[in-house]
N, C-alpha and C. Protein backbone atom coordinates (compact mmCIF):
# COMPACT_ATOMS: atom_id res chain seq x y z
N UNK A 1 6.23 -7.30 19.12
CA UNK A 1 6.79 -8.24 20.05
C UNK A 1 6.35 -9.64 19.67
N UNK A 2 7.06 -10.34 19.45
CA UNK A 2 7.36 -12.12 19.38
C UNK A 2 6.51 -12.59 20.80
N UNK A 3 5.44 -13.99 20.64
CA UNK A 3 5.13 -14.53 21.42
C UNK A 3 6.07 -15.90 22.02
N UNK A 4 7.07 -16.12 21.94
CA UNK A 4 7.16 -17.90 22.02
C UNK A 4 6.86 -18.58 23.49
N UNK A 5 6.55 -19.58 23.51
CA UNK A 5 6.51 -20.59 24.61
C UNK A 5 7.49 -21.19 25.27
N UNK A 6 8.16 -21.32 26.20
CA UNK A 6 8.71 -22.44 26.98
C UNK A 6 8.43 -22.87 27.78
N UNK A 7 8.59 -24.05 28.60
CA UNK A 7 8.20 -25.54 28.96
C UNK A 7 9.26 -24.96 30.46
N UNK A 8 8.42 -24.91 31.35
CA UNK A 8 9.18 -24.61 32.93
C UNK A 8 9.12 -25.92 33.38
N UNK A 9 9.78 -26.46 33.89
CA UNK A 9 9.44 -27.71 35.13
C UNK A 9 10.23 -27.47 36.48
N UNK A 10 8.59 -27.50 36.81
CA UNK A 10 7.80 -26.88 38.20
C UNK A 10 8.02 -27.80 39.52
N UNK A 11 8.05 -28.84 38.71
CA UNK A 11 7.90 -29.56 40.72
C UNK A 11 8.73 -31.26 40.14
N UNK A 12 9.36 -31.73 40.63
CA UNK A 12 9.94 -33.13 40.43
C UNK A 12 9.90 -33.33 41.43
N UNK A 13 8.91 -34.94 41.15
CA UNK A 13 8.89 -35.90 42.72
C UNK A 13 9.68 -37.17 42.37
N UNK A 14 9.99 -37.71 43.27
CA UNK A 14 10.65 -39.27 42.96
C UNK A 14 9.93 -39.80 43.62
N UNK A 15 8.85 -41.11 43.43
CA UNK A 15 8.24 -41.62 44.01
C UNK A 15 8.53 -43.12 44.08
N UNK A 16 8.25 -43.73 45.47
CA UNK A 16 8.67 -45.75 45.25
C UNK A 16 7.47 -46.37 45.17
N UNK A 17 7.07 -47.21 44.21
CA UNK A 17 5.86 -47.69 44.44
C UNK A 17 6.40 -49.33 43.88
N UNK A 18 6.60 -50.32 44.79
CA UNK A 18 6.62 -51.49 44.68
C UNK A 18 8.31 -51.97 44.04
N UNK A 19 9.05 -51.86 44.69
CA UNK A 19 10.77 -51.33 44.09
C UNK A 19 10.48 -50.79 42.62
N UNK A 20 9.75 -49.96 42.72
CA UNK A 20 9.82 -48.88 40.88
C UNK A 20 9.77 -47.63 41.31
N UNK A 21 11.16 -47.45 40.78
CA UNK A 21 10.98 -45.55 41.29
C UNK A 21 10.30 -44.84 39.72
N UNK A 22 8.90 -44.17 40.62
CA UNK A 22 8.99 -43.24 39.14
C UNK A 22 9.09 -41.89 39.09
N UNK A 23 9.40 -41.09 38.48
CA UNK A 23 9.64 -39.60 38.81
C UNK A 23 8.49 -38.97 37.82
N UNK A 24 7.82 -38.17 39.03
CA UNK A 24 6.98 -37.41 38.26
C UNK A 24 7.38 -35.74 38.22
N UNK A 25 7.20 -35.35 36.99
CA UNK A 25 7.53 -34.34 36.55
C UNK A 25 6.48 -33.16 35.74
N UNK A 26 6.04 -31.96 36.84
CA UNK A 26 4.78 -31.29 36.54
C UNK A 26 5.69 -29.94 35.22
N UNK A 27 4.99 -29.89 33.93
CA UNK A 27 5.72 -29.10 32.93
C UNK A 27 4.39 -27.57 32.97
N UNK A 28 4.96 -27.03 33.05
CA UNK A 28 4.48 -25.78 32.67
C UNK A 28 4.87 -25.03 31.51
N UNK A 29 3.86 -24.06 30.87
CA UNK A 29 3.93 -23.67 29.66
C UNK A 29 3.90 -21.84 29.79
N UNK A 30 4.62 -21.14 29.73
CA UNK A 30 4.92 -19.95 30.36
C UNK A 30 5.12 -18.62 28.63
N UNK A 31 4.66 -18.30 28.11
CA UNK A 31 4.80 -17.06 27.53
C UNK A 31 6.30 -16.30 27.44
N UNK A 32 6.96 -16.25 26.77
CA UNK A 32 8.06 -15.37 26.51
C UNK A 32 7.65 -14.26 25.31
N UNK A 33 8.06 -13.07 26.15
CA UNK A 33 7.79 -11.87 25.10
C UNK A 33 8.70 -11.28 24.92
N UNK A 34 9.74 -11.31 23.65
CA UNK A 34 10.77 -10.89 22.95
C UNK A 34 10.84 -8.81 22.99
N UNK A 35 11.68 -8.71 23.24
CA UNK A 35 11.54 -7.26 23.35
C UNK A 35 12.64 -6.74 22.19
N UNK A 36 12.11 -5.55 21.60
CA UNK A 36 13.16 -4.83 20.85
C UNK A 36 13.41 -6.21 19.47
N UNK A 37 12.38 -6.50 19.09
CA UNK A 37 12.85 -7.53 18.05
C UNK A 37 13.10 -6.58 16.17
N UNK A 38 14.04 -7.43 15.83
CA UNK A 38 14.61 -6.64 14.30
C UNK A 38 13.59 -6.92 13.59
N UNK A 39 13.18 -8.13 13.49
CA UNK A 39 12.36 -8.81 12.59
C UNK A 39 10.90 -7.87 12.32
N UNK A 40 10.24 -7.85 11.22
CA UNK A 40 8.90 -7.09 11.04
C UNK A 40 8.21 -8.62 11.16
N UNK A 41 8.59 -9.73 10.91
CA UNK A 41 7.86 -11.06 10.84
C UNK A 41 7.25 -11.13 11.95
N UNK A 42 8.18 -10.80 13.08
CA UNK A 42 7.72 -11.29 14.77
C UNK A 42 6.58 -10.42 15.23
N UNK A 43 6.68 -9.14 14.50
CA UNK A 43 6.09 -8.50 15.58
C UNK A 43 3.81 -8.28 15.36
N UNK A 44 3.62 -9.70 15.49
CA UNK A 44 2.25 -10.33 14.97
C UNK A 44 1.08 -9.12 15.70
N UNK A 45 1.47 -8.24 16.63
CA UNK A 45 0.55 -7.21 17.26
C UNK A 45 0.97 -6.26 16.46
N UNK A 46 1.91 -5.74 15.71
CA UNK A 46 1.99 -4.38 14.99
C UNK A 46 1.87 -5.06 13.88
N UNK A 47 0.76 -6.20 13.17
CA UNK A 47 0.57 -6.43 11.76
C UNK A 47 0.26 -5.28 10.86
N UNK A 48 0.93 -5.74 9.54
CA UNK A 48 0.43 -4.43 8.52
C UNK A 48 0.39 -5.06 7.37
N UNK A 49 -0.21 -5.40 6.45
CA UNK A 49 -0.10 -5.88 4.71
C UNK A 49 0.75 -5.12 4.47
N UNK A 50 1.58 -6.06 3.71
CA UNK A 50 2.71 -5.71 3.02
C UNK A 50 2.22 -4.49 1.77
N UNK A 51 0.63 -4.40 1.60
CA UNK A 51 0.46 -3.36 0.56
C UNK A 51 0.38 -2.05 1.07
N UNK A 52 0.39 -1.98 2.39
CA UNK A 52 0.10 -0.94 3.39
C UNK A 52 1.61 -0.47 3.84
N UNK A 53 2.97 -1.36 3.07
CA UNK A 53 3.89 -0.51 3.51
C UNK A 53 4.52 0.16 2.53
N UNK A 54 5.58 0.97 2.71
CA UNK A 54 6.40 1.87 1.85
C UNK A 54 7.19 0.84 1.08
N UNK A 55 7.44 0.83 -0.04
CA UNK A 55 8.01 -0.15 -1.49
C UNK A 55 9.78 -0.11 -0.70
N UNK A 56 9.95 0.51 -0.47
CA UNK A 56 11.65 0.96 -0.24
C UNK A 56 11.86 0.12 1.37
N UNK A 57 10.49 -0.30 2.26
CA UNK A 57 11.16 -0.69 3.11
C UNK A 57 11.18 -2.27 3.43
N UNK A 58 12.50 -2.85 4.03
CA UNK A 58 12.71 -4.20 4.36
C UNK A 58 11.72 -5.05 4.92
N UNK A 59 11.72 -6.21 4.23
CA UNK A 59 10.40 -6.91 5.16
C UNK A 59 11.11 -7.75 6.50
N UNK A 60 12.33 -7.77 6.85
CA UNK A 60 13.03 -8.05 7.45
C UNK A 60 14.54 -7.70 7.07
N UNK A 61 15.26 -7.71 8.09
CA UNK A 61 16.46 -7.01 7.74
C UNK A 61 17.40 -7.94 6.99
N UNK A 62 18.18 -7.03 5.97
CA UNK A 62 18.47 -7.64 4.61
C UNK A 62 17.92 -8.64 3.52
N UNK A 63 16.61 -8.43 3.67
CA UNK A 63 15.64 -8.92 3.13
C UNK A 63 15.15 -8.25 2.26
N UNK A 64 13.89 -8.96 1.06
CA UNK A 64 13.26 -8.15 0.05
C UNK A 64 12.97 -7.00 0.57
N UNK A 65 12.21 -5.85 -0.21
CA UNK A 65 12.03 -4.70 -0.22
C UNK A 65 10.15 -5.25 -0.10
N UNK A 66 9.00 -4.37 0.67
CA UNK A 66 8.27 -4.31 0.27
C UNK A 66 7.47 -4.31 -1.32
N UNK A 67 8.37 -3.25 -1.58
CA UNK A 67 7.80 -3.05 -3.01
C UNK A 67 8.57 -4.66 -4.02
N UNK A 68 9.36 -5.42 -3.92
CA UNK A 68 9.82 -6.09 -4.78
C UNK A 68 8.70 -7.57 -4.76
N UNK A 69 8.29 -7.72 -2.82
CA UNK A 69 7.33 -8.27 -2.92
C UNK A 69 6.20 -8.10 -3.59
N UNK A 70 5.58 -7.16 -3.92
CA UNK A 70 4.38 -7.09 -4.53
C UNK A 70 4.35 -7.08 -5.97
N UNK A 71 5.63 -7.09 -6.01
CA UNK A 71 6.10 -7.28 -7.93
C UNK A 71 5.22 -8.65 -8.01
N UNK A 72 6.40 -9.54 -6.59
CA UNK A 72 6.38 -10.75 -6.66
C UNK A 72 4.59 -11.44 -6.97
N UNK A 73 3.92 -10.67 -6.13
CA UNK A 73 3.03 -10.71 -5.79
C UNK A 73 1.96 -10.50 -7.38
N UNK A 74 2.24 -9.80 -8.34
CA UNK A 74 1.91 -9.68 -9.46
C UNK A 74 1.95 -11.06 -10.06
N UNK A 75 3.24 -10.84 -9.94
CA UNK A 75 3.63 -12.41 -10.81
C UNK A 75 3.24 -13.39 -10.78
N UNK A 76 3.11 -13.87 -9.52
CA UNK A 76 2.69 -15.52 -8.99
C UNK A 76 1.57 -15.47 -7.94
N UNK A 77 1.08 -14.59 -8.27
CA UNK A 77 0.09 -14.68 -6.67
C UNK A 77 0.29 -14.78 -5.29
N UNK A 78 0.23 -15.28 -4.81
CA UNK A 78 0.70 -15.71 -3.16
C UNK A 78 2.22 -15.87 -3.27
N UNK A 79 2.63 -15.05 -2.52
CA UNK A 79 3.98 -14.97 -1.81
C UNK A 79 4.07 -15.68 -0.28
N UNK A 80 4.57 -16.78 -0.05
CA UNK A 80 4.73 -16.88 1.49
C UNK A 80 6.39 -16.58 1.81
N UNK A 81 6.34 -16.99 3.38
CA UNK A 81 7.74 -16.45 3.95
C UNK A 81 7.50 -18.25 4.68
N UNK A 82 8.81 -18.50 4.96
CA UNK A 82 9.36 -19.65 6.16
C UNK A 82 10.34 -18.99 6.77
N UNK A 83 10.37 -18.76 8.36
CA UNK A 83 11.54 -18.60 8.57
C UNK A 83 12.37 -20.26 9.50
N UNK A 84 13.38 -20.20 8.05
CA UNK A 84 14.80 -21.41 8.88
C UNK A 84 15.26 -21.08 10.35
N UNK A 85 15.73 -19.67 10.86
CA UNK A 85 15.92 -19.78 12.09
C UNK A 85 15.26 -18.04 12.62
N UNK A 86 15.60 -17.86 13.14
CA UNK A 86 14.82 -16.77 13.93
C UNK A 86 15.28 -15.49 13.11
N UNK A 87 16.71 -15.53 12.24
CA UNK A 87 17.27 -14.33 11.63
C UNK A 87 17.21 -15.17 9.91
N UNK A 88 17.02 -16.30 9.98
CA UNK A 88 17.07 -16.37 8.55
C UNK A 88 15.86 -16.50 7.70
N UNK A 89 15.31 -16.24 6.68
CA UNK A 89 13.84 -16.81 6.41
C UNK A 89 13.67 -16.51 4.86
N UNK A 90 13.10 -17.13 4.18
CA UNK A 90 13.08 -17.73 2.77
C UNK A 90 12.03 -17.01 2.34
N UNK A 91 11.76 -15.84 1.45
CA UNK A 91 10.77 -15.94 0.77
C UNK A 91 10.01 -17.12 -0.36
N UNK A 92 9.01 -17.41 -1.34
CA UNK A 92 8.51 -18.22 -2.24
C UNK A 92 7.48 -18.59 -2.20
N UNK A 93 7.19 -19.34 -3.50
CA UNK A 93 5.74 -18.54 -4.23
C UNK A 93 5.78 -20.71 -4.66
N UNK A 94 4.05 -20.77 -5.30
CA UNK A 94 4.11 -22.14 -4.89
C UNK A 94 4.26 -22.61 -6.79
N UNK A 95 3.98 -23.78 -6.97
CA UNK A 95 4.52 -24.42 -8.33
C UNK A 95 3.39 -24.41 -9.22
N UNK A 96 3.90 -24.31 -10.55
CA UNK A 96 2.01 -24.45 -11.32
C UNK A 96 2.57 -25.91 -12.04
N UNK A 97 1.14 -25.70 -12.57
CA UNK A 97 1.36 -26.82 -13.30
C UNK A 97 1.83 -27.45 -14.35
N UNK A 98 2.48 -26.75 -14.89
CA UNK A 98 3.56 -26.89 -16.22
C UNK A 98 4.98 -26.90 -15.57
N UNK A 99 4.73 -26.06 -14.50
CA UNK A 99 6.61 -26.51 -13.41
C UNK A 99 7.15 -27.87 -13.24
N UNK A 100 5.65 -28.26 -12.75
CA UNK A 100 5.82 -29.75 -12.08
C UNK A 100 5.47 -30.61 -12.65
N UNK A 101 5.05 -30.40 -14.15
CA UNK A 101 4.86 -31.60 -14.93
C UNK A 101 6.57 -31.47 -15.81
N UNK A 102 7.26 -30.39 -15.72
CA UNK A 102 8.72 -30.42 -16.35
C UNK A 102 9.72 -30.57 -15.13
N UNK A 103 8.98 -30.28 -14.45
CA UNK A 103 10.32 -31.21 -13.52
C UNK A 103 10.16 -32.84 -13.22
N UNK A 104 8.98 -33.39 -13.25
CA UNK A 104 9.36 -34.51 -13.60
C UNK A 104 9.70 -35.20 -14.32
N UNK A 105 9.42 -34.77 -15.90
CA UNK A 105 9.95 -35.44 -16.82
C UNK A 105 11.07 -35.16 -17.19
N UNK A 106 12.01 -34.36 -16.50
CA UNK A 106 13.34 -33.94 -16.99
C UNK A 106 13.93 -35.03 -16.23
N UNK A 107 13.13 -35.01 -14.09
CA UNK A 107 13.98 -36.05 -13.77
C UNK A 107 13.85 -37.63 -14.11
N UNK A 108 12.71 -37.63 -15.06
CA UNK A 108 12.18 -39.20 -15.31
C UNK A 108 13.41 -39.41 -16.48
N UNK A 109 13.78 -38.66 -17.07
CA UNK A 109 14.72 -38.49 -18.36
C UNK A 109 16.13 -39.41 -17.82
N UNK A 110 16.55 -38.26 -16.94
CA UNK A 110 17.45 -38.28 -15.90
C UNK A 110 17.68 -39.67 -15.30
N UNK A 111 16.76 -40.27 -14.53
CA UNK A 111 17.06 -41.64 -13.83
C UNK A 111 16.82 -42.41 -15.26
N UNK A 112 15.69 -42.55 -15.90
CA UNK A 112 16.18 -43.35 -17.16
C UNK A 112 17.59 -43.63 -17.96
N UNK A 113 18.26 -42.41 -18.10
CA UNK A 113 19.52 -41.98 -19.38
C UNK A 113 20.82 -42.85 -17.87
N UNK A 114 19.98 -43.09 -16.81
CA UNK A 114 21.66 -43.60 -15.47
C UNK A 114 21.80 -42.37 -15.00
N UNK A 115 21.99 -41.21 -15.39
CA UNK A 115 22.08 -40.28 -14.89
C UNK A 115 21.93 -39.89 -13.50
N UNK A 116 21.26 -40.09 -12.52
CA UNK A 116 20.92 -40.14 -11.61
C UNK A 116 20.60 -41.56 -10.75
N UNK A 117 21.07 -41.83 -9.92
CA UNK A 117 20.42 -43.01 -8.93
C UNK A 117 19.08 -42.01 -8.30
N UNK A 118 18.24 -43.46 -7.56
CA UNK A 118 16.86 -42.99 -7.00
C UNK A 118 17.07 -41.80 -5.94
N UNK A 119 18.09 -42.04 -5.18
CA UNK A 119 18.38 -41.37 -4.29
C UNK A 119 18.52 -39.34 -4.39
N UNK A 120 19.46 -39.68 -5.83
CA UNK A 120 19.86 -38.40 -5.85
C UNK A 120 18.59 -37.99 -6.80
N UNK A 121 17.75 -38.46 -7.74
CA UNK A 121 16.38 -38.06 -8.29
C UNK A 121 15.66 -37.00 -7.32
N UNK A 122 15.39 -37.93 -6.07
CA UNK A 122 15.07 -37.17 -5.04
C UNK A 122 15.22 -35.92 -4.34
N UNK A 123 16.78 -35.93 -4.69
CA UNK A 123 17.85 -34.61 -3.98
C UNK A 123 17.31 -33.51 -5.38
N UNK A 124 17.37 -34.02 -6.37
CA UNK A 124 17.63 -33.26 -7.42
C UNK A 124 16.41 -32.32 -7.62
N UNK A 125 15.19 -33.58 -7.51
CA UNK A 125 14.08 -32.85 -7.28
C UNK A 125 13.38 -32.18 -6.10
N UNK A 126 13.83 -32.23 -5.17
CA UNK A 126 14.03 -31.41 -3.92
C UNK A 126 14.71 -29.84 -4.29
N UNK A 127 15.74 -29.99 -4.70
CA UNK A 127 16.95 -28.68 -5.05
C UNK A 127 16.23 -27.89 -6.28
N UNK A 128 15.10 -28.52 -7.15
CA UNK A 128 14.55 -28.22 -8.08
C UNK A 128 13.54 -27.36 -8.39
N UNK A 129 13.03 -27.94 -7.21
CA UNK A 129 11.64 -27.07 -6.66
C UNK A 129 12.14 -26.10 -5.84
N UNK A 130 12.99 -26.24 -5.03
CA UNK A 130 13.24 -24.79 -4.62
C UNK A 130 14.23 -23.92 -5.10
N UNK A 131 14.95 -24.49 -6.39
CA UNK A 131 15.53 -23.19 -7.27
C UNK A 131 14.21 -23.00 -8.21
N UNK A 132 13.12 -23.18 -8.02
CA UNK A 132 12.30 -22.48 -9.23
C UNK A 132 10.98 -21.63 -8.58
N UNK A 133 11.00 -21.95 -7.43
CA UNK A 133 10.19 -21.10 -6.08
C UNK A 133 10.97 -20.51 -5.04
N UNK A 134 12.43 -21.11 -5.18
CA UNK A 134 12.50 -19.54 -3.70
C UNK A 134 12.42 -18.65 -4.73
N UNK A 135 12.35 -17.36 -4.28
CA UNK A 135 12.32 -15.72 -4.49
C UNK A 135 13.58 -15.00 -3.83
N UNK A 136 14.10 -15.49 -2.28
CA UNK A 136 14.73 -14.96 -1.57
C UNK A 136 15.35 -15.47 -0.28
N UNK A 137 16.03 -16.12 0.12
CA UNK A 137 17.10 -15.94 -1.19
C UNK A 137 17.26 -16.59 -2.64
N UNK A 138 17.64 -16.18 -3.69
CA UNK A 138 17.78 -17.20 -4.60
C UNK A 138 18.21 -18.29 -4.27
N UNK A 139 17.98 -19.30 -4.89
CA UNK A 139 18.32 -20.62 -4.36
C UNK A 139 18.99 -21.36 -5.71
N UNK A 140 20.68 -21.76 -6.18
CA UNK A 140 20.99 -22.16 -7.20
C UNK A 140 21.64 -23.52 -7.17
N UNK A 141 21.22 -24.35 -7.02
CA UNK A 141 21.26 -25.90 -6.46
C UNK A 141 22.68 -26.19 -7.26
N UNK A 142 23.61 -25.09 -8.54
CA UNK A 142 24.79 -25.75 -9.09
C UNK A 142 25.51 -25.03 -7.97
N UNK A 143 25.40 -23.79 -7.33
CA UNK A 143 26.15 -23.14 -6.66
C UNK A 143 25.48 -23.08 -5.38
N UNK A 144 24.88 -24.07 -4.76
CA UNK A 144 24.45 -23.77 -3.22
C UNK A 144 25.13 -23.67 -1.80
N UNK A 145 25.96 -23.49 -1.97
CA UNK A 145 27.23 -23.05 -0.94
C UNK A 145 26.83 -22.29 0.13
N UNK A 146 26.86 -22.19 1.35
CA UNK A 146 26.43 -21.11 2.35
C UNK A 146 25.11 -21.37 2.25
N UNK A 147 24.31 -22.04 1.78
CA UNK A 147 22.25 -22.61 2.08
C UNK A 147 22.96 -23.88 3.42
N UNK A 148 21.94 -23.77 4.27
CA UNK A 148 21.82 -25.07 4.89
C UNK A 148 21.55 -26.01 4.58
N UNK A 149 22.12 -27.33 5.36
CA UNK A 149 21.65 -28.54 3.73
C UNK A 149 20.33 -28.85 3.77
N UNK A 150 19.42 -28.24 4.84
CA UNK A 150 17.57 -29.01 4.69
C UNK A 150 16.83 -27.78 3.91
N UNK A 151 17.15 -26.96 4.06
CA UNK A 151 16.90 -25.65 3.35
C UNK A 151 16.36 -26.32 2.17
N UNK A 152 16.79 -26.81 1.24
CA UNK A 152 15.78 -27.18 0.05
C UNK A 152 14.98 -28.20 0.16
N UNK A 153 15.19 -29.18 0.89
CA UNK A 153 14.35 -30.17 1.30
C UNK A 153 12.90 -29.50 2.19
N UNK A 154 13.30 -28.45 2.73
CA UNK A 154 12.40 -28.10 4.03
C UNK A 154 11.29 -27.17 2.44
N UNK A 155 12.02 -26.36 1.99
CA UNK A 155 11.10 -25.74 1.20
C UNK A 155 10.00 -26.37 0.45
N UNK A 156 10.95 -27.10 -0.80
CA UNK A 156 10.43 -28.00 -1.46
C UNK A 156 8.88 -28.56 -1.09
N UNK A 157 8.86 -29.31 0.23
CA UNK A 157 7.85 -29.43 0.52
C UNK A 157 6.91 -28.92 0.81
N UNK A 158 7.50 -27.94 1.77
CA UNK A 158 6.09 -26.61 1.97
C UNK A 158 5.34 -26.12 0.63
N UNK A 159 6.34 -25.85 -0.28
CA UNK A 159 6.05 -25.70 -1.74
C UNK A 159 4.89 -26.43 -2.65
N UNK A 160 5.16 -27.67 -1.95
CA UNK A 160 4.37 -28.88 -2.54
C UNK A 160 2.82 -29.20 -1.64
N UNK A 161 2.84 -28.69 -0.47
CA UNK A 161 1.88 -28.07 0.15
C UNK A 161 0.79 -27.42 -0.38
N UNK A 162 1.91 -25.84 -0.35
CA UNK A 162 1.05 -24.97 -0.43
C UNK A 162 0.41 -24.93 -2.33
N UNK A 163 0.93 -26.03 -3.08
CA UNK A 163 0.74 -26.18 -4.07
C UNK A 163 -0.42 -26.70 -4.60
N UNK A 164 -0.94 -27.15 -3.16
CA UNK A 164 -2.29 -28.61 -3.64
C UNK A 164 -1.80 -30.03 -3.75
N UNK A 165 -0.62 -30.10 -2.94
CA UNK A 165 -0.32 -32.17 -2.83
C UNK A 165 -0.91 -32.24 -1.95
N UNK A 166 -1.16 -31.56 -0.45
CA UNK A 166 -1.25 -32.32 0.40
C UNK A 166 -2.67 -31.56 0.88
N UNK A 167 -3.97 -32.45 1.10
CA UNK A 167 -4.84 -31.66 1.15
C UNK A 167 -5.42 -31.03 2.51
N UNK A 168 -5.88 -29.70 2.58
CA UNK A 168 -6.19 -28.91 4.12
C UNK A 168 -7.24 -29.83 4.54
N UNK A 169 -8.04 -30.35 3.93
CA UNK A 169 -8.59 -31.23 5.41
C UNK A 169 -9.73 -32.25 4.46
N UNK A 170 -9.99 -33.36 4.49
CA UNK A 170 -10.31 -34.38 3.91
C UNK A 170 -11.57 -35.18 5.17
N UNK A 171 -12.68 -35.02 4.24
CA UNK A 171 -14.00 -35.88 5.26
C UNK A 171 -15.07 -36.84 4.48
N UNK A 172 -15.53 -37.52 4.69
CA UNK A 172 -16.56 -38.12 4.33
C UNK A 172 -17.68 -37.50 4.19
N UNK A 173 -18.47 -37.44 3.38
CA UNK A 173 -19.79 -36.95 2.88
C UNK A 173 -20.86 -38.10 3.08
C-alpha cells in the first residue's frame, strides 16, 4: 500500500481588522492509503530487493523483468527508478566519466562547427544524457515520439545528481 498526503482545509475564517479583510485558512495534512495498488514501487511495507525476486517477474507492470535488472545491475552498478507519473516510471543508471567528458566535446564540436545554437546545445545535451542512461524505457532523442517533453530534461538531471554534480551535503571544517 502507497502512503500519499493531502492538504484538507479545515476551518476558513474571514476576519475585519481595520477595513482589511483577511481570511484565515487552517490546512491539515491527512494520510491517504492507496488500496489494491499495480505498482511493486508503491507498495514501501511489502519491500523486497530486487535480488530476492524471481528474474521472470515485472518490477512494475510492463516494465523490466527482475532478472534484466540485475543484468543491469552487473553492468553499471546502481540502477535507480523515477517515477514521471504514478503508472509511468523510467528506469537508469548514472554517467561515468568518459560519458561525460564525450558528450561534451561532441557538443563543444557542435556549437563551434554553428551546428547548434546555445539553446538547443542544451536540449541536445539534456536528450543525451538520457539516451545514454535511461535503461527503460529506451530513450532515442532521433525518434522520441510518445516520451513527454520534460522526460529528458527531468532525467538528465537526476542523472547528473546521482552522478556526483551536485553534492549530498557540503560543511565547513
Amino acid at each position: 500500500m502507497s502512503t500519499d498526503k493531502k492538504v484538507v482545509v479545515s476551518n476558513v475564517e474571514n476576519i475585519l481588522e481595520d477595513d482589511l479583510e483577511i481570511t484565515k485558512i487552517n490546512l491539515e495534512v491527512e494520510d491517504i492509503v492507496e488500496e489494491n495498488s499495480d505498482s511493486t514501487l508503491d507498495n514501501e511495507e511489502d519491500f523486497q530487493s530486487i535480488d530476492d525476486l524471481p528474474d521472470d517477474q515485472e518490477i512494475w507492470t510492463d516494465g523490466p523483468s527482475a532478472g534484466q535488472v540485475k543484468e543491469w545491475k552487473k553492468i553499471y552498478g546502481d540502477v535507480y527508478v523515477t517515477s514521471i507519473t504514478y503508472d509511468k516510471h523510467v528506469a537508469w543508471r548514472c554517467l561515468n566519466r568518459a560519458e561525460y567528458k564525450q558528450i561534451v566535446k561532441k557538443m563543444e564540436q557542435l556549437v563551434q562547427g554553428g551546428q547548434l545554437t546555445t539553446a538547443e546545445a542544451n536540449l541536445w545535451n539534456e536528450e543525451t544524457i538520457a539516451e545514454t542512461c535511461m535503461l527503460f524505457p529506451v530513450f532515442d532523442k532521433n525518434k522520441a515520439v510518445g516520451f513527454m517533453a520534460g522526460v529528458p530534461s527531468l532525467i538528465a538531471q537526476e542523472v547528473l545528481e546521482a552522478s556526483g554534480f551536485v553534492a549530498l551535503e557540503v560543511r565547513q571544517l
